[in-house]
Every structure is written in C-alpha cells, then in structure tokens.
N, C-alpha and C. Protein backbone atom coordinates (compact mmCIF):
# COMPACT_ATOMS: atom_id res chain seq x y z
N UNK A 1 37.73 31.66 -60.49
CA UNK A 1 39.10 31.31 -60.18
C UNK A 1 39.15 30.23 -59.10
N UNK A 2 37.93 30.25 -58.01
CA UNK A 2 38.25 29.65 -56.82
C UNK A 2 37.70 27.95 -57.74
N UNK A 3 37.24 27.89 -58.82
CA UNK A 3 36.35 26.76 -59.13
C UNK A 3 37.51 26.05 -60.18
N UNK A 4 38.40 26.85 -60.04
CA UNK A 4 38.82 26.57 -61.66
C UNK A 4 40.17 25.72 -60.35
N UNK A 5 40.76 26.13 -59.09
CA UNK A 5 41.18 25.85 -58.25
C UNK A 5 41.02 24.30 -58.02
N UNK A 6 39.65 24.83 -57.90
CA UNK A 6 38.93 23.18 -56.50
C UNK A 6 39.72 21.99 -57.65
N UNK A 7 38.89 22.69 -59.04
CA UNK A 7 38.75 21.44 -59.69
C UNK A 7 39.97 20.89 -59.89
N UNK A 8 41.12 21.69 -60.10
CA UNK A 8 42.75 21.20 -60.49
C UNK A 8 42.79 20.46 -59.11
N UNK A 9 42.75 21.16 -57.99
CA UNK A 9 43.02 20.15 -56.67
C UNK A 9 42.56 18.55 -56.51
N UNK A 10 41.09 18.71 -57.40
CA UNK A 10 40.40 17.72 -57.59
C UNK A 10 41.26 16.84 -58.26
N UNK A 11 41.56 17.19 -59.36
CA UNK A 11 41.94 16.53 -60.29
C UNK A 11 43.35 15.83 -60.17
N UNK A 12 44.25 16.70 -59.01
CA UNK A 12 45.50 16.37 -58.84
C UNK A 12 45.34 14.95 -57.49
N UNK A 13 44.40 15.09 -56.73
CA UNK A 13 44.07 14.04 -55.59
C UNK A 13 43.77 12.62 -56.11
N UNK A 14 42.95 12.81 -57.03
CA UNK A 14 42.32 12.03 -58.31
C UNK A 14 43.46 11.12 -58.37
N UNK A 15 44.66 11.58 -59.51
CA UNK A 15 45.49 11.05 -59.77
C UNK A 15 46.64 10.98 -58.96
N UNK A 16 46.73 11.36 -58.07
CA UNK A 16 47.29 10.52 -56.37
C UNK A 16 46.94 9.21 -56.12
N UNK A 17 45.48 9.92 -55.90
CA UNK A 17 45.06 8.27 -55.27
C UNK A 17 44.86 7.21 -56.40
N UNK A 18 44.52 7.52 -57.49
CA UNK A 18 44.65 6.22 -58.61
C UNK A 18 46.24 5.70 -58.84
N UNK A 19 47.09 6.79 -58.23
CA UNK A 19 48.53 5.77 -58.71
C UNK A 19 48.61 5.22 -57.45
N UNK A 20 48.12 5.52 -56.19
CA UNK A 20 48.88 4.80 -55.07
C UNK A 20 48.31 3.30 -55.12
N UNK A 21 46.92 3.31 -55.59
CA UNK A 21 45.98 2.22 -55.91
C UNK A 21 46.76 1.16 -56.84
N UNK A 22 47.42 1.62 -57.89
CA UNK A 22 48.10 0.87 -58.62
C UNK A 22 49.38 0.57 -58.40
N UNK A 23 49.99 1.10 -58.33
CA UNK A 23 51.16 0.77 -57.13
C UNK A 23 51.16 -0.46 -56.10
N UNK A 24 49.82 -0.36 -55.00
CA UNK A 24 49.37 -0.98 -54.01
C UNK A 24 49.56 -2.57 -54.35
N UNK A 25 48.23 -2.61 -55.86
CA UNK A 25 47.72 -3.54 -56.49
C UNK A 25 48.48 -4.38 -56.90
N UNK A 26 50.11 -3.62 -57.64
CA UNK A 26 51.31 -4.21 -57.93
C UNK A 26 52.05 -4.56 -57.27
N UNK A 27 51.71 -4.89 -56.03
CA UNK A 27 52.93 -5.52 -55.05
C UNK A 27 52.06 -6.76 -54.25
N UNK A 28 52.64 -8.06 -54.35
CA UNK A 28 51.30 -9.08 -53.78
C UNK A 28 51.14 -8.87 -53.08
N UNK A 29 50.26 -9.69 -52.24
CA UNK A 29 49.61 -9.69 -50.63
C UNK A 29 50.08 -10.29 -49.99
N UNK A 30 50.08 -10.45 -48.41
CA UNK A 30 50.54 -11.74 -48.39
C UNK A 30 49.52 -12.90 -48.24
N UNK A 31 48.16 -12.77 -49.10
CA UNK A 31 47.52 -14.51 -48.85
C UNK A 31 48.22 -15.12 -50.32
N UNK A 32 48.41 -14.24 -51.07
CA UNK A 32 48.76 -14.40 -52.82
C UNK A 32 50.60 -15.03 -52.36
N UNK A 33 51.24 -14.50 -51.74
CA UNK A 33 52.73 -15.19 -51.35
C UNK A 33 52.03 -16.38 -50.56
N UNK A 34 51.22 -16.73 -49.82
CA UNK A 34 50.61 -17.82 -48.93
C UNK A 34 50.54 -18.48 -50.06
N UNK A 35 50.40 -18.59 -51.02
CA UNK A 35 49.18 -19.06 -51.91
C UNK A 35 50.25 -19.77 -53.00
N UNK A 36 50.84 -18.88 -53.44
CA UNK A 36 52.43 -19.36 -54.20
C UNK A 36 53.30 -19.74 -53.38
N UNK A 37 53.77 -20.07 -52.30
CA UNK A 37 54.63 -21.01 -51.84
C UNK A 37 53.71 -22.48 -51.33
N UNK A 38 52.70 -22.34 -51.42
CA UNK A 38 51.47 -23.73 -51.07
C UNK A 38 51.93 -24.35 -52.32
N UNK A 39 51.56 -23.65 -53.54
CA UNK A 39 52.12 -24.53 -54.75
C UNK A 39 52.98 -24.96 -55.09
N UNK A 40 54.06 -23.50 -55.03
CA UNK A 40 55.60 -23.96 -54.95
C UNK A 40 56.44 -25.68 -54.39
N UNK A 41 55.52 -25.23 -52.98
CA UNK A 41 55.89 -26.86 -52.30
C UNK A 41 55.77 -27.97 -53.11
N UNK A 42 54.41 -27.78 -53.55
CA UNK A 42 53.89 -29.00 -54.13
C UNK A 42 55.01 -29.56 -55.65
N UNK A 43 55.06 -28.20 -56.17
CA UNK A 43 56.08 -28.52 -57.49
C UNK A 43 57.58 -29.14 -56.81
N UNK A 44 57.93 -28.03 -55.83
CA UNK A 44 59.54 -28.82 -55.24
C UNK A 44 59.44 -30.17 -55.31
N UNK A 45 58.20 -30.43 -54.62
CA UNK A 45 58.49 -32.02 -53.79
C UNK A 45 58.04 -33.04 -55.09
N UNK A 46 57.78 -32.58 -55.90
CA UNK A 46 57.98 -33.67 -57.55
C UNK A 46 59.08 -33.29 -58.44
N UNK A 47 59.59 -31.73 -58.66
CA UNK A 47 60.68 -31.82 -59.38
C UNK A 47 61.95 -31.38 -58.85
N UNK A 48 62.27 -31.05 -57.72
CA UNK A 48 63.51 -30.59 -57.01
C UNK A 48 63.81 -31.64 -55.76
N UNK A 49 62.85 -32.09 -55.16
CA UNK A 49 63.13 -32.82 -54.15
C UNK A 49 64.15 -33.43 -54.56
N UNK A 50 64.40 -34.56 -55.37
CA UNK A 50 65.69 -35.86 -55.36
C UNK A 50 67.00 -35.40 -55.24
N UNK A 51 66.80 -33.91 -56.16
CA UNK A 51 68.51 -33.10 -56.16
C UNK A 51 68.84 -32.11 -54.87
N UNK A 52 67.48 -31.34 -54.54
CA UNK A 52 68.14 -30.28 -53.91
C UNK A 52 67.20 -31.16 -52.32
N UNK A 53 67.26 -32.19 -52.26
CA UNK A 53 66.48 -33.01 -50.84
C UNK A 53 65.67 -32.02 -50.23
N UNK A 54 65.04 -32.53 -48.89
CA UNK A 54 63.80 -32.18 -48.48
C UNK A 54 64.01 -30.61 -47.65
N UNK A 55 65.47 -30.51 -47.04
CA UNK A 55 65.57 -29.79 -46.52
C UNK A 55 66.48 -28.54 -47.25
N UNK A 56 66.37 -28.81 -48.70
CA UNK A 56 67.53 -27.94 -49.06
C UNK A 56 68.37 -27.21 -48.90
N UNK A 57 69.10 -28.87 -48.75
CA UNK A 57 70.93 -28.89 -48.38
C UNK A 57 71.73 -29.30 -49.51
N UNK A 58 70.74 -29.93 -50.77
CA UNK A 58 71.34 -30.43 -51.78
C UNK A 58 72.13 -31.83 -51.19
N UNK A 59 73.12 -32.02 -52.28
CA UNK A 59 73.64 -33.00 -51.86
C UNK A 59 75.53 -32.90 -52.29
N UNK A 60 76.12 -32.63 -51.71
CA UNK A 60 77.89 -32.94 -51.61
C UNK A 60 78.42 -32.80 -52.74
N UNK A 61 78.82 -32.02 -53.80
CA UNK A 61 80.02 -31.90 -54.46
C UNK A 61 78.78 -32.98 -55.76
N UNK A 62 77.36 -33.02 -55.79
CA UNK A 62 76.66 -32.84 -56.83
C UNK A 62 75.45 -31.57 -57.09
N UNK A 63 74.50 -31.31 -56.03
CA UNK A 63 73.74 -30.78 -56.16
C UNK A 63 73.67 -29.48 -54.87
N UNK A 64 74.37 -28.03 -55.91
CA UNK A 64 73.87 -27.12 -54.62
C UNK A 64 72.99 -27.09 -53.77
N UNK A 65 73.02 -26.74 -52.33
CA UNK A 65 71.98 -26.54 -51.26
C UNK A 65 71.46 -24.99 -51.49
N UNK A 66 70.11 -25.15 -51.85
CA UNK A 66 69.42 -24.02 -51.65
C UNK A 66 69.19 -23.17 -50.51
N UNK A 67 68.83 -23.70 -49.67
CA UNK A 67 68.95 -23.09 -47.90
C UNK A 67 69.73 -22.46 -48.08
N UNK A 68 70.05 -20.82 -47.49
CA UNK A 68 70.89 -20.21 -47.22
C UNK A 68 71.73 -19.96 -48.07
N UNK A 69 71.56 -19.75 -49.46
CA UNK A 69 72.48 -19.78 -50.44
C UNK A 69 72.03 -18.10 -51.11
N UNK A 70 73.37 -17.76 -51.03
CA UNK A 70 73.32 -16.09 -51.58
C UNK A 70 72.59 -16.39 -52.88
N UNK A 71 72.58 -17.19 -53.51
CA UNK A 71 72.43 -16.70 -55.12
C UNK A 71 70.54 -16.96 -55.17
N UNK A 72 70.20 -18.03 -54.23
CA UNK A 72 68.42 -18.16 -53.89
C UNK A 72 68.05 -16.80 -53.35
N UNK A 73 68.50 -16.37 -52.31
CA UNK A 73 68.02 -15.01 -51.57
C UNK A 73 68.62 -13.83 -52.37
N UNK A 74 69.50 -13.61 -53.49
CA UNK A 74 69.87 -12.51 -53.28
C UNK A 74 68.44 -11.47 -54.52
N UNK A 75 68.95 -10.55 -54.71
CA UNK A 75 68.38 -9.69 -55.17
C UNK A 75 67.34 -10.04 -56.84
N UNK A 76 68.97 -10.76 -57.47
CA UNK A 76 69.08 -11.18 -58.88
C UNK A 76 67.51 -12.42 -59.08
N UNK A 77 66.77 -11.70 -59.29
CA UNK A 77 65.79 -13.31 -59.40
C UNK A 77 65.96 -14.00 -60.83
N UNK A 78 66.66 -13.03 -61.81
CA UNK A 78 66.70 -12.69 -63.29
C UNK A 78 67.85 -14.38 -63.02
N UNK A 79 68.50 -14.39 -62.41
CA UNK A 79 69.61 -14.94 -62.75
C UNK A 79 68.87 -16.72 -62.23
N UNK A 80 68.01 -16.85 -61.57
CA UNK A 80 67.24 -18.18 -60.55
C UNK A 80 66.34 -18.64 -61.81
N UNK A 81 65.70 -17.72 -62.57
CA UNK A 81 64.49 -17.90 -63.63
C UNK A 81 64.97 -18.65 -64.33
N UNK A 82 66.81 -17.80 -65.43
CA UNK A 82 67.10 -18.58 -65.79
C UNK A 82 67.72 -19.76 -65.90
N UNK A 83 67.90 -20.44 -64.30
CA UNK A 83 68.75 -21.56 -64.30
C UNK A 83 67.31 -22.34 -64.40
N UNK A 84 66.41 -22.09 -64.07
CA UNK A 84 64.96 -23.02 -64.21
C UNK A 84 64.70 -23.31 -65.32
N UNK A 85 64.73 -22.15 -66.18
CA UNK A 85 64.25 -22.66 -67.40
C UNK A 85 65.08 -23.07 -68.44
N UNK A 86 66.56 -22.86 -68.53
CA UNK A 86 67.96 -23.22 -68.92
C UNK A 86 68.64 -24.24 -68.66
N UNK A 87 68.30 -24.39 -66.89
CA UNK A 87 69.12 -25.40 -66.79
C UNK A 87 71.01 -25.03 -66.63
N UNK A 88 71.35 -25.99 -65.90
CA UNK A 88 72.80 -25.50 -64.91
C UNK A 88 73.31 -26.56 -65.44
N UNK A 89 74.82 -26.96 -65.73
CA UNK A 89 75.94 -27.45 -65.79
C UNK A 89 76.88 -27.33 -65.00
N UNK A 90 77.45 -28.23 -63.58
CA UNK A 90 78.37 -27.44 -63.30
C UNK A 90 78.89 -26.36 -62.70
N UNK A 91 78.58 -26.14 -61.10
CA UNK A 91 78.55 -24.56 -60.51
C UNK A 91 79.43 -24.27 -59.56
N UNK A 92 80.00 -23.83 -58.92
CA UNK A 92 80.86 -23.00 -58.25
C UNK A 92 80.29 -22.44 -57.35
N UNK A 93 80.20 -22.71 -55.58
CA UNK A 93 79.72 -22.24 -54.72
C UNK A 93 80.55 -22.24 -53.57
N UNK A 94 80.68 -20.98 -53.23
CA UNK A 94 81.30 -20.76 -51.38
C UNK A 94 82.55 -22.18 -52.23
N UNK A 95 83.64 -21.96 -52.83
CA UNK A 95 84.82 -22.57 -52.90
C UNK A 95 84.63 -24.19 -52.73
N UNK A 96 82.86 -24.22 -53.55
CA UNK A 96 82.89 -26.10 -53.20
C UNK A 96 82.11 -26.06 -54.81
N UNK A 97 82.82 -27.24 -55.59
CA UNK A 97 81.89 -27.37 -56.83
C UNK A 97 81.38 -28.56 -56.99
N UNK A 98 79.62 -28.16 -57.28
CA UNK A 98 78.58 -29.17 -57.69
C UNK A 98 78.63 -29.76 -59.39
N UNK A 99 78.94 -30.45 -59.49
CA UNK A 99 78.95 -31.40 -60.69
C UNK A 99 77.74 -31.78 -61.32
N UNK A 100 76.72 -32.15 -60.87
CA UNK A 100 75.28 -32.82 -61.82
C UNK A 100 74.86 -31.76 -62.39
N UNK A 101 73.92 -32.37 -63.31
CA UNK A 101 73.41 -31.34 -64.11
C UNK A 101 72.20 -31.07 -64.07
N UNK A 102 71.52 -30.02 -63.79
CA UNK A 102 69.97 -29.53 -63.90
C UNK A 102 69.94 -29.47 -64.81
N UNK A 103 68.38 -30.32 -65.53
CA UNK A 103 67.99 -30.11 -66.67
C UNK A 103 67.14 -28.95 -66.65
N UNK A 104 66.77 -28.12 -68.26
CA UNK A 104 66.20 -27.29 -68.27
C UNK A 104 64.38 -27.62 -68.23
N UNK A 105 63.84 -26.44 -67.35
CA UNK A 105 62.36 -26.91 -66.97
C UNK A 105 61.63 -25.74 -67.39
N UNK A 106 61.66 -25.54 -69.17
CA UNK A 106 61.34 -25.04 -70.37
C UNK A 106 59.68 -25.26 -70.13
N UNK A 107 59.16 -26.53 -70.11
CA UNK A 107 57.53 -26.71 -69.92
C UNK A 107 56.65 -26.46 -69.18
N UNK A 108 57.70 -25.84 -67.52
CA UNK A 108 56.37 -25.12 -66.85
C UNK A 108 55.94 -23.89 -67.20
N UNK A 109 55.24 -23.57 -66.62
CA UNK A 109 54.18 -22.45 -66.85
C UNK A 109 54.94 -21.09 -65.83
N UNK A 110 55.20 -20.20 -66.67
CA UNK A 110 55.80 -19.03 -65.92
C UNK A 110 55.05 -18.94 -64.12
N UNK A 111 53.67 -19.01 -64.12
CA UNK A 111 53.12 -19.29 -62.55
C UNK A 111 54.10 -20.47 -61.80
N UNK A 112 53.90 -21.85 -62.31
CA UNK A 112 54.88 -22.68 -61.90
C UNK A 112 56.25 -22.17 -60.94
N UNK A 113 57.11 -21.61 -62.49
CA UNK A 113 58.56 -21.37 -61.84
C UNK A 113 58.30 -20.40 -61.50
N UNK A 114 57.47 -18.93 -61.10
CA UNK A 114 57.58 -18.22 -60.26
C UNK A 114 56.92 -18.52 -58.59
N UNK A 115 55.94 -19.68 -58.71
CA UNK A 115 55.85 -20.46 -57.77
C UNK A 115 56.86 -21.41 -57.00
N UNK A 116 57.73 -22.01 -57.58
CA UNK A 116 58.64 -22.72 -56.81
C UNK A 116 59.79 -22.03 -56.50
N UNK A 117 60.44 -21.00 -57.50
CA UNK A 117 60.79 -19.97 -57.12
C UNK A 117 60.27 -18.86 -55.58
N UNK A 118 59.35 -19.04 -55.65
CA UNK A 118 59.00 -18.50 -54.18
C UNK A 118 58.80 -19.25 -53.02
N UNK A 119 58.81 -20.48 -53.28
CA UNK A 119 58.91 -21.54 -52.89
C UNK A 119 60.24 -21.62 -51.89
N UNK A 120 61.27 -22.12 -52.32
CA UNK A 120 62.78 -21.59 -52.21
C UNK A 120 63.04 -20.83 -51.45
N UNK A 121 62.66 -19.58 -51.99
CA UNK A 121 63.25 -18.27 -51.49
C UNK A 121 62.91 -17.57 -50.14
N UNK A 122 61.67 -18.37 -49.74
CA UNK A 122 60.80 -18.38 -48.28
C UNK A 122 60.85 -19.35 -47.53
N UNK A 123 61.68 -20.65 -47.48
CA UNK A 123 61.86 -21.94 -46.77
C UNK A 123 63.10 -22.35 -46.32
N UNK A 124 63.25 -23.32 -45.18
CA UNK A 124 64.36 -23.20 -44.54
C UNK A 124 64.59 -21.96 -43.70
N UNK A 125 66.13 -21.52 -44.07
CA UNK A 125 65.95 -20.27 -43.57
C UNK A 125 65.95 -19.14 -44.54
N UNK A 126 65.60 -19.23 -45.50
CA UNK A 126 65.44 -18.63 -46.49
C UNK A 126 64.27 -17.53 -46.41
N UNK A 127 64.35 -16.08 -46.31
CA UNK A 127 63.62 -15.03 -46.49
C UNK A 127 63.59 -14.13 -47.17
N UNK A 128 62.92 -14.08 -48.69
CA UNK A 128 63.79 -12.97 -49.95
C UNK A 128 61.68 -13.10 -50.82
N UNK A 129 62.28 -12.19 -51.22
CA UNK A 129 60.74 -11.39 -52.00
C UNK A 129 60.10 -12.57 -52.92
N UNK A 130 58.54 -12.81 -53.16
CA UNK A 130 58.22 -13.62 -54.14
C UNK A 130 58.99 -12.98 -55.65
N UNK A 131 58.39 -14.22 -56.17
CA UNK A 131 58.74 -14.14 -57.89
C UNK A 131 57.80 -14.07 -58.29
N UNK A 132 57.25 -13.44 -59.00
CA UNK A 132 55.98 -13.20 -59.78
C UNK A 132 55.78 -14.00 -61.46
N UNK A 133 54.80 -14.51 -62.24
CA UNK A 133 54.65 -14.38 -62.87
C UNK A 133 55.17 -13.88 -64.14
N UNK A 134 55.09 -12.47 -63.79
CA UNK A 134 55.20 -11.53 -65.15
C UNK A 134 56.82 -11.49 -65.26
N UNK A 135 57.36 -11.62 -63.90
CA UNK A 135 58.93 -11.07 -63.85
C UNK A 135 59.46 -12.76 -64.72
N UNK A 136 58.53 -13.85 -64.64
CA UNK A 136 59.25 -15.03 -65.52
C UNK A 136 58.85 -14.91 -66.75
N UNK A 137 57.69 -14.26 -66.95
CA UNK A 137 57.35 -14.17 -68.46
C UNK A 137 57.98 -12.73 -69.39
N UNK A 138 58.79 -11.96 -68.20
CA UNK A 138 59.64 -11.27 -69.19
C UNK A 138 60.72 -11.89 -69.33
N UNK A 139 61.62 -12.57 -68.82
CA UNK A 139 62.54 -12.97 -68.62
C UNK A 139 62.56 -14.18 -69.44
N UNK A 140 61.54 -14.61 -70.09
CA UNK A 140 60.97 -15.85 -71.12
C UNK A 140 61.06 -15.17 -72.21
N UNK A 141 60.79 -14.09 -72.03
CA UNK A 141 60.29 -13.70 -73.73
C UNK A 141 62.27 -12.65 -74.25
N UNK A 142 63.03 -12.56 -72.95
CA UNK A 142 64.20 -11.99 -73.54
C UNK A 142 64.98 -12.77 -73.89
N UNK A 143 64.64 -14.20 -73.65
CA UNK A 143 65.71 -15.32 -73.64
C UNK A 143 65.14 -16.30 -74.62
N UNK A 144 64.49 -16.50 -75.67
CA UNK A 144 64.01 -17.56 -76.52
C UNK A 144 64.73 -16.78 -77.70
C-alpha cells in the first residue's frame, strides 16, 4: 500500500513539474523579447519609418502615432496583426482622423510582423507584452 502510495505521489510530482516546465518554456525570455525588438527595429526603420516617423508620432491627420496609442499597447494584439497584414484605410483616433493608407504587408514572415509588432509595443513610451510568432500564424491561418 505504502509503494503503491510513493509511486502515485511520484507520479503526481512528475506531472507537476513537466507542466510547470511547459508552461515556463511558453512564455519568452527576456533575451528572446531582446532579440525580437533588435529585429523589429531593423524592419520599422525600412517599412514603417516614412509613415509612422522615427519617433512614433506618425504624422497629422495622415498617419497614426504609435507612441502611446491605446490600440499598440492594448491587450487586442489580434486586432495590430491584422492591420499588418490587411492593411488600414482610414482610422479614427482620440477624435482626430488619419487619412493615408497602409498597405497590406501580406509577404512578411509571421517572425517579421511579430517582430515589429514587438517592436512598437516596447518603444517610446510604449510597454505591452511581445507578439509571438505562433499568435501571427494563427491569426494568418483564420484570416486567408
């Protein structure tokens, strides 16, 4: 009885510690967020720089300012993925509307836009969770 015990105890610690492990594993690091906003930069400053400028402030009644903007920091990343890869017409912000149009940026690589995406969302004064990968490649595969 006492063996038949150990071993369930065993067995229940077992699978403790293998989910906390995976769990752990599933949440980045921070050299892996170091690592995706290094790139991120690099993508901004060839395909976002001209619209959303260096300090993302955007530019006046064409191109929203990212800095400090509820819809970069907030929760929704679902909703950032798809203006990247969709593309914007036309937006409505804090009672001021941006006119130009983001084209859709369909050809990067889910790493990419979850890279510049984290990019964004950690700069200026901007402080909100990376974007991962997988969270653009589901969000790719619900929207084609």
């Amino acid at each position: 009885m006492k063996a038949i015990k150990f071993g369930l105890i065993a067995i229940v610690a077992f699978l403790l510690l293998n989910n906390q492990n995976t769990i752990a594993s599933a949440q980045p690091s921070p050299a892996s967020l170091k690592t995706s906003i290094a790139r991120g930069k690099e993508l901004y400053l060839t395909q976002c720089l001209a619209c959303h400028q260096v300090d993302g402030g955007g530019v006046p009644h064409l191109n929203p300012p990212l800095d400090g903007s509820a819809n970069v920091k907030g929760k929704d990343k679902i909703k950032l993925i798809l203006t990247v890869l969709n593309g914007l017409k036309g937006v409505e912000l804090e009672d001021e509307t941006y006119s130009a149009i983001m084209v859709p940026h369909k050809e990067l690589t889910d790493q990419q836009i979850a890279d510049v995406l984290t990019y964004v969302r950690n700069s200026w004064t901007n402080k909100a969770s990376q974007v991962t990968a997988a969270e653009v490649k589901a969000v790719r595969a619900k929207n084609k």
